[in-house]
C-alpha atoms as a PDB file:
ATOM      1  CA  UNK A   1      54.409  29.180  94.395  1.00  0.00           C
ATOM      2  CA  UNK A   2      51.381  29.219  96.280  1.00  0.00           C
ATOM      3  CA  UNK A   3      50.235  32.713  94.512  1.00  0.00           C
ATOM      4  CA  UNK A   4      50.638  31.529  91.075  1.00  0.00           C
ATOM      5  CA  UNK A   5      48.567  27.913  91.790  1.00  0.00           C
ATOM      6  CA  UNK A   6      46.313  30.598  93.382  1.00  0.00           C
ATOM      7  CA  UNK A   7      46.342  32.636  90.306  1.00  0.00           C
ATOM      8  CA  UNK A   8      46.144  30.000  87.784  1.00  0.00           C
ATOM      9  CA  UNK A   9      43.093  28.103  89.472  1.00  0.00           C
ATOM     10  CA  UNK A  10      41.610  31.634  89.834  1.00  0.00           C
ATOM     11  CA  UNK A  11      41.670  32.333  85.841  1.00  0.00           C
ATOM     12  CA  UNK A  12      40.548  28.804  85.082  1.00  0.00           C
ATOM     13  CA  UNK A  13      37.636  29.691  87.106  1.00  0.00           C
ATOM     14  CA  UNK A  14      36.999  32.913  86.271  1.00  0.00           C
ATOM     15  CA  UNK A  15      37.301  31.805  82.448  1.00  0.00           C
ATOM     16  CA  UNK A  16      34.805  28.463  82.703  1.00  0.00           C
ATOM     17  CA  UNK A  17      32.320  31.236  83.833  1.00  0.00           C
ATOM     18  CA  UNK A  18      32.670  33.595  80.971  1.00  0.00           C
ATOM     19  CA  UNK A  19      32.080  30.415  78.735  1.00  0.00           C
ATOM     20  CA  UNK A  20      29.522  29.468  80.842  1.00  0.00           C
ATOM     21  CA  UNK A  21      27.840  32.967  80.758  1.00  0.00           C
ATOM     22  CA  UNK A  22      28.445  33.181  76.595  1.00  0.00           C
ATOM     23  CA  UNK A  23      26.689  29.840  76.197  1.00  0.00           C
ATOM     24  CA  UNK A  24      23.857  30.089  78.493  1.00  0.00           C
ATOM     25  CA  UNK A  25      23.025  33.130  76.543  1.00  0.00           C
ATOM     26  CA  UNK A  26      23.635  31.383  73.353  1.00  0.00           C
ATOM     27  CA  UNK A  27      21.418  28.990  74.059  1.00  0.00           C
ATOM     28  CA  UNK A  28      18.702  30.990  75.601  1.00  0.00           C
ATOM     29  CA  UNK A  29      18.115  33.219  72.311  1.00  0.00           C
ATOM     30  CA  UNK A  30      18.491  29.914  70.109  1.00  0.00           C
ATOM     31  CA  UNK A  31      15.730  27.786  72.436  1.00  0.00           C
ATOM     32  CA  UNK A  32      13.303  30.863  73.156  1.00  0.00           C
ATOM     33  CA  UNK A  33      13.927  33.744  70.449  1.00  0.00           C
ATOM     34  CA  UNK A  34      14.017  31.170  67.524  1.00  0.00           C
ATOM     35  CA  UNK A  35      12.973  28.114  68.336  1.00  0.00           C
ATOM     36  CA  UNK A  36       9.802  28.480  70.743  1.00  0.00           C
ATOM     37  CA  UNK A  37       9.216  32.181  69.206  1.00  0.00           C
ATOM     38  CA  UNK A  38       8.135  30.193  65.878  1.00  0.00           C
ATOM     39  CA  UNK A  39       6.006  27.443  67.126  1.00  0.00           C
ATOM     40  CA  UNK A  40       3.990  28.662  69.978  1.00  0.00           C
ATOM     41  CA  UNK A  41       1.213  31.200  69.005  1.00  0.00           C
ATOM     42  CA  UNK A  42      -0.009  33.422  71.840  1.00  0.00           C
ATOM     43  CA  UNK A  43      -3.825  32.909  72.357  1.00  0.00           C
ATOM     44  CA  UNK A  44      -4.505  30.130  69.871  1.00  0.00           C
ATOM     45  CA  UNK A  45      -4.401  26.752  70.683  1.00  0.00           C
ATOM     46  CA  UNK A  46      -5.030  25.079  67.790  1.00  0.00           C
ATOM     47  CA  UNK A  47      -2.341  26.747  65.924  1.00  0.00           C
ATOM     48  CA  UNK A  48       0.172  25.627  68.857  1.00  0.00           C
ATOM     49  CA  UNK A  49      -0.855  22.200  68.648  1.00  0.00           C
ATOM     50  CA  UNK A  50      -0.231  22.064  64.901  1.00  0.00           C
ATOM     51  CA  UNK A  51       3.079  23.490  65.469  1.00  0.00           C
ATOM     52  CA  UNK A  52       4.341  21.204  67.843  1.00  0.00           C
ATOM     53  CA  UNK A  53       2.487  18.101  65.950  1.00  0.00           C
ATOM     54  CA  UNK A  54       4.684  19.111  62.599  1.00  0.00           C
ATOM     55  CA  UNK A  55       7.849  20.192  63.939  1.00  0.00           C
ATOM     56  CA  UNK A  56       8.305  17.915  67.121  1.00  0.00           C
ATOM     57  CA  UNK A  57      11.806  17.423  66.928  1.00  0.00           C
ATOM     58  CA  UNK A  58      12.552  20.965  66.200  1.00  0.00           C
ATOM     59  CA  UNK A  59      10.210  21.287  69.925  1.00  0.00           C
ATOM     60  CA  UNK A  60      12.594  18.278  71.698  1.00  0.00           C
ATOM     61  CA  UNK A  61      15.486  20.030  70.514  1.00  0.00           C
ATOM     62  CA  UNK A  62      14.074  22.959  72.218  1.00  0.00           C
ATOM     63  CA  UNK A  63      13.699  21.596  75.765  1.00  0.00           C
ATOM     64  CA  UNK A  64      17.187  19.893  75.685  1.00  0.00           C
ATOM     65  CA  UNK A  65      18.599  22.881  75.038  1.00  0.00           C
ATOM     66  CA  UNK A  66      16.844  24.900  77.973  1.00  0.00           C
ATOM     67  CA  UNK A  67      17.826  21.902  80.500  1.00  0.00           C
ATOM     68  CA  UNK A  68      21.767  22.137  79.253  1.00  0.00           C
ATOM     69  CA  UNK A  69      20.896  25.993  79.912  1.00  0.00           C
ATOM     70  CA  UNK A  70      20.296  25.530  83.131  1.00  0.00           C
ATOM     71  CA  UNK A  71      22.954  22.675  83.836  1.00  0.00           C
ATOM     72  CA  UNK A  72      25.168  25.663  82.767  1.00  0.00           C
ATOM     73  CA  UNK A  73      23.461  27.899  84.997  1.00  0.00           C
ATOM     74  CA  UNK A  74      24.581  25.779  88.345  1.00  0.00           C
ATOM     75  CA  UNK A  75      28.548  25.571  86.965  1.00  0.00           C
ATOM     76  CA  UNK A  76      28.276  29.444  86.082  1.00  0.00           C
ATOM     77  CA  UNK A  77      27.548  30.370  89.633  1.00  0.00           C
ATOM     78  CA  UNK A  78      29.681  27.390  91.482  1.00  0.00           C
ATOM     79  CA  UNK A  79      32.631  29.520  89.404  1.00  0.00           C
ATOM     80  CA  UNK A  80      31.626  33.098  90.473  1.00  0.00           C
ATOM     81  CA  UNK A  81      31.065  31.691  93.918  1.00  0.00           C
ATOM     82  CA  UNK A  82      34.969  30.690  93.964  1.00  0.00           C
ATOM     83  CA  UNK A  83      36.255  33.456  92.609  1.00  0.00           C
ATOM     84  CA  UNK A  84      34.127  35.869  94.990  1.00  0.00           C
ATOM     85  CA  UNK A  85      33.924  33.853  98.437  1.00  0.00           C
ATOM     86  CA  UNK A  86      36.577  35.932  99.351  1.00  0.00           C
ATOM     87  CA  UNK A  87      35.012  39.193  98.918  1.00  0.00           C
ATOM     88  CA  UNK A  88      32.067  38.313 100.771  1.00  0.00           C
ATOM     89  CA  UNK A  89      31.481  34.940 101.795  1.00  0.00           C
ATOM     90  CA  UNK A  90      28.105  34.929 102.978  1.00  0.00           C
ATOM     91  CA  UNK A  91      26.436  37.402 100.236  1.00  0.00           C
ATOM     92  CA  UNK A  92      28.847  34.956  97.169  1.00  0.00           C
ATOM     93  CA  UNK A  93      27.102  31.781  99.213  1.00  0.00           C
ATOM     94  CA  UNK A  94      23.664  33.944  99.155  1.00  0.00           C
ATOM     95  CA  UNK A  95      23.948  34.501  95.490  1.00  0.00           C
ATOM     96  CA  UNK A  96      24.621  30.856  94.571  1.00  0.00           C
ATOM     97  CA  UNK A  97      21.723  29.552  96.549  1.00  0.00           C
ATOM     98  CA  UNK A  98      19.653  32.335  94.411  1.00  0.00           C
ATOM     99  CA  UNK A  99      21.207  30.782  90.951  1.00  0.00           C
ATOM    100  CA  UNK A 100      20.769  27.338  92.109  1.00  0.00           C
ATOM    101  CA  UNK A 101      16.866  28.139  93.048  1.00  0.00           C
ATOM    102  CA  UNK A 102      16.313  29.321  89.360  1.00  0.00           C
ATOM    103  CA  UNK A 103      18.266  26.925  87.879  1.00  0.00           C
ATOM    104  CA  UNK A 104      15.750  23.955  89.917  1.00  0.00           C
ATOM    105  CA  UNK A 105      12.424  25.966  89.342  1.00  0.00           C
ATOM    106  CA  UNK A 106      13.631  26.821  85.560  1.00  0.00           C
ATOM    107  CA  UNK A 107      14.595  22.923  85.048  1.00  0.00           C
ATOM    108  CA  UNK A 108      11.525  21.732  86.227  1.00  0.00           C
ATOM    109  CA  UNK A 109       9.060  24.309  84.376  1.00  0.00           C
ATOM    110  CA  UNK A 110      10.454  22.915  81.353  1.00  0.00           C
ATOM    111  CA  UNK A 111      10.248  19.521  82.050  1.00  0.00           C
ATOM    112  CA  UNK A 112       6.376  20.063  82.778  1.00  0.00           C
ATOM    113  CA  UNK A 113       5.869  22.270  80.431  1.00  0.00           C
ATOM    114  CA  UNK A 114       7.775  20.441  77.609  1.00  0.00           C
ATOM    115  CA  UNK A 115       8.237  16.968  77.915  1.00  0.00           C
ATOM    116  CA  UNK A 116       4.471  16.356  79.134  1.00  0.00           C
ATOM    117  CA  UNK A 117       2.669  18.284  76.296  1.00  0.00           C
ATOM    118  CA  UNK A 118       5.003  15.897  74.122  1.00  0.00           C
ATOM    119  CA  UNK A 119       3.843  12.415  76.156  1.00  0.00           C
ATOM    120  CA  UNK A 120       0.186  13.955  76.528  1.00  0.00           C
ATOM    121  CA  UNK A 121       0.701  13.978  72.253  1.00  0.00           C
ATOM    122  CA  UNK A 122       1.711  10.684  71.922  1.00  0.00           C
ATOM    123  CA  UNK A 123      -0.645   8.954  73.910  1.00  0.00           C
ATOM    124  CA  UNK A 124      -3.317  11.630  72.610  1.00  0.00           C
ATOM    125  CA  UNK A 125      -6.013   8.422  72.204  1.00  0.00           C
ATOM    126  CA  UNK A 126      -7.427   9.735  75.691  1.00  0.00           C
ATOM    127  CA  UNK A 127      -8.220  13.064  74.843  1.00  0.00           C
ATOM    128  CA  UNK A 128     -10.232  14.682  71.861  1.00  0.00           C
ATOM    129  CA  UNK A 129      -8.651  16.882  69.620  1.00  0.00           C
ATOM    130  CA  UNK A 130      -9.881  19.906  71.178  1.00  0.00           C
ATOM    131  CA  UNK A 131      -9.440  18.405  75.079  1.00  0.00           C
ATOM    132  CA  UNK A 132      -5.735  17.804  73.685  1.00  0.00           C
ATOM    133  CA  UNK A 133      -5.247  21.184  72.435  1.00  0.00           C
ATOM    134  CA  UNK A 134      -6.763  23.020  75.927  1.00  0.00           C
ATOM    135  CA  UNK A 135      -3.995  20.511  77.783  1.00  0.00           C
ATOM    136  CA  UNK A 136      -1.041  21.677  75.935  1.00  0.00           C
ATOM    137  CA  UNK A 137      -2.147  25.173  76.172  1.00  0.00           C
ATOM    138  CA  UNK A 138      -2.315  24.910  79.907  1.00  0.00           C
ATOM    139  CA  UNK A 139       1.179  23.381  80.430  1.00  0.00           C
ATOM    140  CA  UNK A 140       2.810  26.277  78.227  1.00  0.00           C
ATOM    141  CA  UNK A 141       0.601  29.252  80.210  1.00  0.00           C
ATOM    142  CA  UNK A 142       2.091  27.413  83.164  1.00  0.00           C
ATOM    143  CA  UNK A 143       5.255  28.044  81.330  1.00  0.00           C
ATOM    144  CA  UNK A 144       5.241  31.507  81.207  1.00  0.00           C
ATOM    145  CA  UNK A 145       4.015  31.789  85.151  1.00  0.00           C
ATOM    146  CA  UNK A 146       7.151  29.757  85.795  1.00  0.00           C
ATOM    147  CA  UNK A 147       9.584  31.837  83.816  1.00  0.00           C
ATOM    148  CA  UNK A 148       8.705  34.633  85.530  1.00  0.00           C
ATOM    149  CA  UNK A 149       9.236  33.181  88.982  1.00  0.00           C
ATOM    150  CA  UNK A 150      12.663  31.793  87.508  1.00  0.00           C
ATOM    151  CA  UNK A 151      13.094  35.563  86.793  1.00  0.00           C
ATOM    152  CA  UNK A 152      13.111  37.044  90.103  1.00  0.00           C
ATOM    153  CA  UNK A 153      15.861  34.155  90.828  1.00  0.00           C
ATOM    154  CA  UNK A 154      18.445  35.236  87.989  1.00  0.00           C
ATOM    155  CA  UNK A 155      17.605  38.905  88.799  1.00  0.00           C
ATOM    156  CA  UNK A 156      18.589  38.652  92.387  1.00  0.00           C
ATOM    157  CA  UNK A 157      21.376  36.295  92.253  1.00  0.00           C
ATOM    158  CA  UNK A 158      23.088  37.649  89.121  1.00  0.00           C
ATOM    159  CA  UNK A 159      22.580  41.370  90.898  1.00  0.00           C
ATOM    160  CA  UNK A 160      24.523  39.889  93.888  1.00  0.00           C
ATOM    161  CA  UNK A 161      27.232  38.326  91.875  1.00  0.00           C
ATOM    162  CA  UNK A 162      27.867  41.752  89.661  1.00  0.00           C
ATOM    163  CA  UNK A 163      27.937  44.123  93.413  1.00  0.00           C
ATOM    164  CA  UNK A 164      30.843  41.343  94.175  1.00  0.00           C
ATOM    165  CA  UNK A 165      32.261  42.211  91.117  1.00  0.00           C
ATOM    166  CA  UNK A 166      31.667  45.851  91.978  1.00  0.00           C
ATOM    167  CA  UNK A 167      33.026  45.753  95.083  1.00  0.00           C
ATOM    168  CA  UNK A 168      35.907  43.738  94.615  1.00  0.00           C
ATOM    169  CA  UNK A 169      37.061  45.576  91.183  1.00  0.00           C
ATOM    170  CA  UNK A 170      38.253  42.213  89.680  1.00  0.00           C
ATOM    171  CA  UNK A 171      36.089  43.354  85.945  1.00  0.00           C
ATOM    172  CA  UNK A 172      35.922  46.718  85.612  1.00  0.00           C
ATOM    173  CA  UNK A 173      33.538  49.288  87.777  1.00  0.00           C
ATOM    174  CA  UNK A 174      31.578  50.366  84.947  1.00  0.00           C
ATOM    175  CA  UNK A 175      30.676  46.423  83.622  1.00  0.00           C
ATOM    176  CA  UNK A 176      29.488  45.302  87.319  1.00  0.00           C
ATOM    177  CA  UNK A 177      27.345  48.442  87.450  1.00  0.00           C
ATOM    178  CA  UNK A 178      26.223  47.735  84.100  1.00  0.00           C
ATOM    179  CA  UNK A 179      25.335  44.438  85.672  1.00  0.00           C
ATOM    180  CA  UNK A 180      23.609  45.442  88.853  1.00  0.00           C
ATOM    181  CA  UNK A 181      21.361  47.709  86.299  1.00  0.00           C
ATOM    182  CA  UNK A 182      20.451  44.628  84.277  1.00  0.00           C
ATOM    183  CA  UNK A 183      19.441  42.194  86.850  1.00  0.00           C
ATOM    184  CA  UNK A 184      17.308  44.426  89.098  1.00  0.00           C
ATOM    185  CA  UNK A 185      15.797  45.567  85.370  1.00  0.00           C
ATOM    186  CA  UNK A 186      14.878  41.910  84.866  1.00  0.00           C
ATOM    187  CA  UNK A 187      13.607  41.746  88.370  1.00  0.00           C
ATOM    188  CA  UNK A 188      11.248  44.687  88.403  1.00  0.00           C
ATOM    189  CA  UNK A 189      10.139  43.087  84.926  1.00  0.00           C
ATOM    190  CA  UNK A 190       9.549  39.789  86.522  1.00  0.00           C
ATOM    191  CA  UNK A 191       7.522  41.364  89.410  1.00  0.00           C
ATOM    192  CA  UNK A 192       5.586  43.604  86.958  1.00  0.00           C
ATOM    193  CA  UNK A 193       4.392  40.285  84.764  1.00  0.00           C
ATOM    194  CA  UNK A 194       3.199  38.674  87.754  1.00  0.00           C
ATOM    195  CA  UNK A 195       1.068  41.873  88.830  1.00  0.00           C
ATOM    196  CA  UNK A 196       0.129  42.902  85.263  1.00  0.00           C
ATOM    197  CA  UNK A 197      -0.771  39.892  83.409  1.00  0.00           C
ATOM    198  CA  UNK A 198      -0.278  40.326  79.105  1.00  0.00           C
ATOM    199  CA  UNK A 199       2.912  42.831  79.103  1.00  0.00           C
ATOM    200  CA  UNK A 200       3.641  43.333  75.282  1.00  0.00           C
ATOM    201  CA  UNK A 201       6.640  41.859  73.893  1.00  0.00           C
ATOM    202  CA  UNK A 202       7.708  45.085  73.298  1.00  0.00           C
ATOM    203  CA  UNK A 203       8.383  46.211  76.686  1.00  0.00           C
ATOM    204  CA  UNK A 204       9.846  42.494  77.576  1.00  0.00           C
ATOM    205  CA  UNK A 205      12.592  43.214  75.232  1.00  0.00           C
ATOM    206  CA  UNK A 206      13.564  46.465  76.627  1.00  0.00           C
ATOM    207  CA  UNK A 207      14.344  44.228  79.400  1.00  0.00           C
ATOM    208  CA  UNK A 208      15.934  41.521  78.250  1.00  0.00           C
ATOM    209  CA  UNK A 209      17.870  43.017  75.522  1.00  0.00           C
ATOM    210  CA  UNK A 210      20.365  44.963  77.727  1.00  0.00           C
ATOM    211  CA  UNK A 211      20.529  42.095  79.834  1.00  0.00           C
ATOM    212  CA  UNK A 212      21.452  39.447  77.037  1.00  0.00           C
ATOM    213  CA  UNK A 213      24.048  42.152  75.801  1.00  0.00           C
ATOM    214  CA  UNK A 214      25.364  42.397  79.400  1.00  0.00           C
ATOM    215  CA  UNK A 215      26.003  38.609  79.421  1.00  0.00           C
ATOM    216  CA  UNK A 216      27.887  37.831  76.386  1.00  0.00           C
ATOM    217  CA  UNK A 217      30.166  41.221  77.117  1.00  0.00           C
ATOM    218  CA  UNK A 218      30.503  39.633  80.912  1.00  0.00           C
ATOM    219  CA  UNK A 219      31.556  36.187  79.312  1.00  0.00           C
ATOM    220  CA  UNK A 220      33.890  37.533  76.607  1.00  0.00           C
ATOM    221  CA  UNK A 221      35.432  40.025  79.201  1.00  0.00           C
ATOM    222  CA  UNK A 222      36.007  36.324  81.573  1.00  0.00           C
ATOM    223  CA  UNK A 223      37.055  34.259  78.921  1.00  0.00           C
ATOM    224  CA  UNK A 224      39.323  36.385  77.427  1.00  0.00           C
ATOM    225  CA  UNK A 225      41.336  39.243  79.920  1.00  0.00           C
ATOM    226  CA  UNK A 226      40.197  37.092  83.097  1.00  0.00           C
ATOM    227  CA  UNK A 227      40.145  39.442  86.239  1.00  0.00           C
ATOM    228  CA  UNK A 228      42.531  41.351  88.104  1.00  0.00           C
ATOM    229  CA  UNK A 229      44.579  38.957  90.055  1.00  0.00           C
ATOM    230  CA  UNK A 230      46.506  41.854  91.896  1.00  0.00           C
ATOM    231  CA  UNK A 231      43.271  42.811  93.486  1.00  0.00           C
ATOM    232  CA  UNK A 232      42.741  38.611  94.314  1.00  0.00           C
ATOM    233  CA  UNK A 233      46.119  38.322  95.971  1.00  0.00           C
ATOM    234  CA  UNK A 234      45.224  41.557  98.158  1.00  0.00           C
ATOM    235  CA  UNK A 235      42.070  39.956  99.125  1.00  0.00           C
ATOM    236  CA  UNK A 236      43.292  36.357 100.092  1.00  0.00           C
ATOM    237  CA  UNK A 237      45.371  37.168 103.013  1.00  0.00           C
ATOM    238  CA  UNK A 238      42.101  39.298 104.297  1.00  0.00           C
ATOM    239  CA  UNK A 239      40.334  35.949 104.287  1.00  0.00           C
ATOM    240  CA  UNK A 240      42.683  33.330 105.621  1.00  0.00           C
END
């Protein structure tokens, strides 16, 4: 009886973070790729600020998706830190702390960079038009420093999570490698950007794209076959 409580808590688990993982991801290309993508306009201010003005909503919209994101983000990694605590327990604790880190920096870059270029625009009285413009420009460069920081958290804690995965052969071998691959990719990118300033967007998306790709396969693969339970009920009496 025991086993089967075991088994079915395990698959609720393991299938809240494959939703978790599809959604983030969801949201991420809807909130950067479309959303941001078509209102910010690298190097001109002006342009920006014209953007935002006439399609605020469409910007608010924006940052309330990326804060769900990252709400997502800290329920995501509480479930793969379940499911793997008994492969590892320090190095599943390790990589939570590492998820939780970039789900705090990422939640508070866009709350500076968001919601104060929108109360710096409604209260723009203060500041001439140019002045104004300047200020929101800073807060989204600040932005993009941020993101890269939040980075080198998601490309060190998801890499930890996928060697669990590896090592514990609950998803297939070749899917955690796949994994491991992805997140150190995103981490050498994130280290890269913060040496070498401008990277095109063309080399960004060799980055991301595998890793995107990676996530939604992860999260249908979790939401829909689960893991290997066999290999769970070998592991559990190892760690009581």
């Amino acid at each position: 009886m025991t086993d089967n409580i075991s088994d079915i808590s395990l698959h609720v688990y393991a299938r809240v973070a494959g939703l978790a993982y599809i959604v983030v991801i969801m949201l991420g290309i809807v909130c950067v790729s479309f959303v941001e993508s078509s209102l910010v306009v690298p190097g001109d201010h002006a342009a920006t600020f014209n953007n935002i003005i006439d399609n605020e909503l469409r910007f608010r919209i924006s940052i309330a998706g990326e804060i769900l994101m990252y709400m997502l983000v800290v329920l995501l990694s509480l479930a793969l830190y379940v499911v793997l605590k008994t492969v590892n327990h320090n190095l599943a604790l390790l990589a939570l702390l590492w998820r939780l880190g970039e789900a705090i920096i990422g939640g508070s870059v866009t709350v500076i960079s968001g919601l104060i270029p929108l109360l710096l625009l409604n209260r723009d009285a203060a500041f001439e038009g140019e002045q104004l413009q300047k200020l929101i420009g800073l807060f989204l460069g600040v932005r993009n420093a941020g993101l890269d920081v939040v980075l080198m958290f998601i490309g060190v804690g998801g890499a930890l999570f996928c060697y669990l995965l590896f090592k514990s052969k609950y998803i297939p071998k070749i899917l955690a490698a796949w994994g491991i691959f992805t997140y150190l990719s995103m981490l050498i990118l994130a280290l890269t950007s913060i040496l070498i300033p401008n990277i095109s967007e063309t080399i960004k998306m060799v980055f991301y794209a595998p890793g995107g790709l990676f996530e939604i396969s992860i999260g249908l693969w979790l939401l829909i076959k689960g893991i290997n339970t066999e290999q769970w009920n070998n592991r559990v009496p190892e760690a009581t």
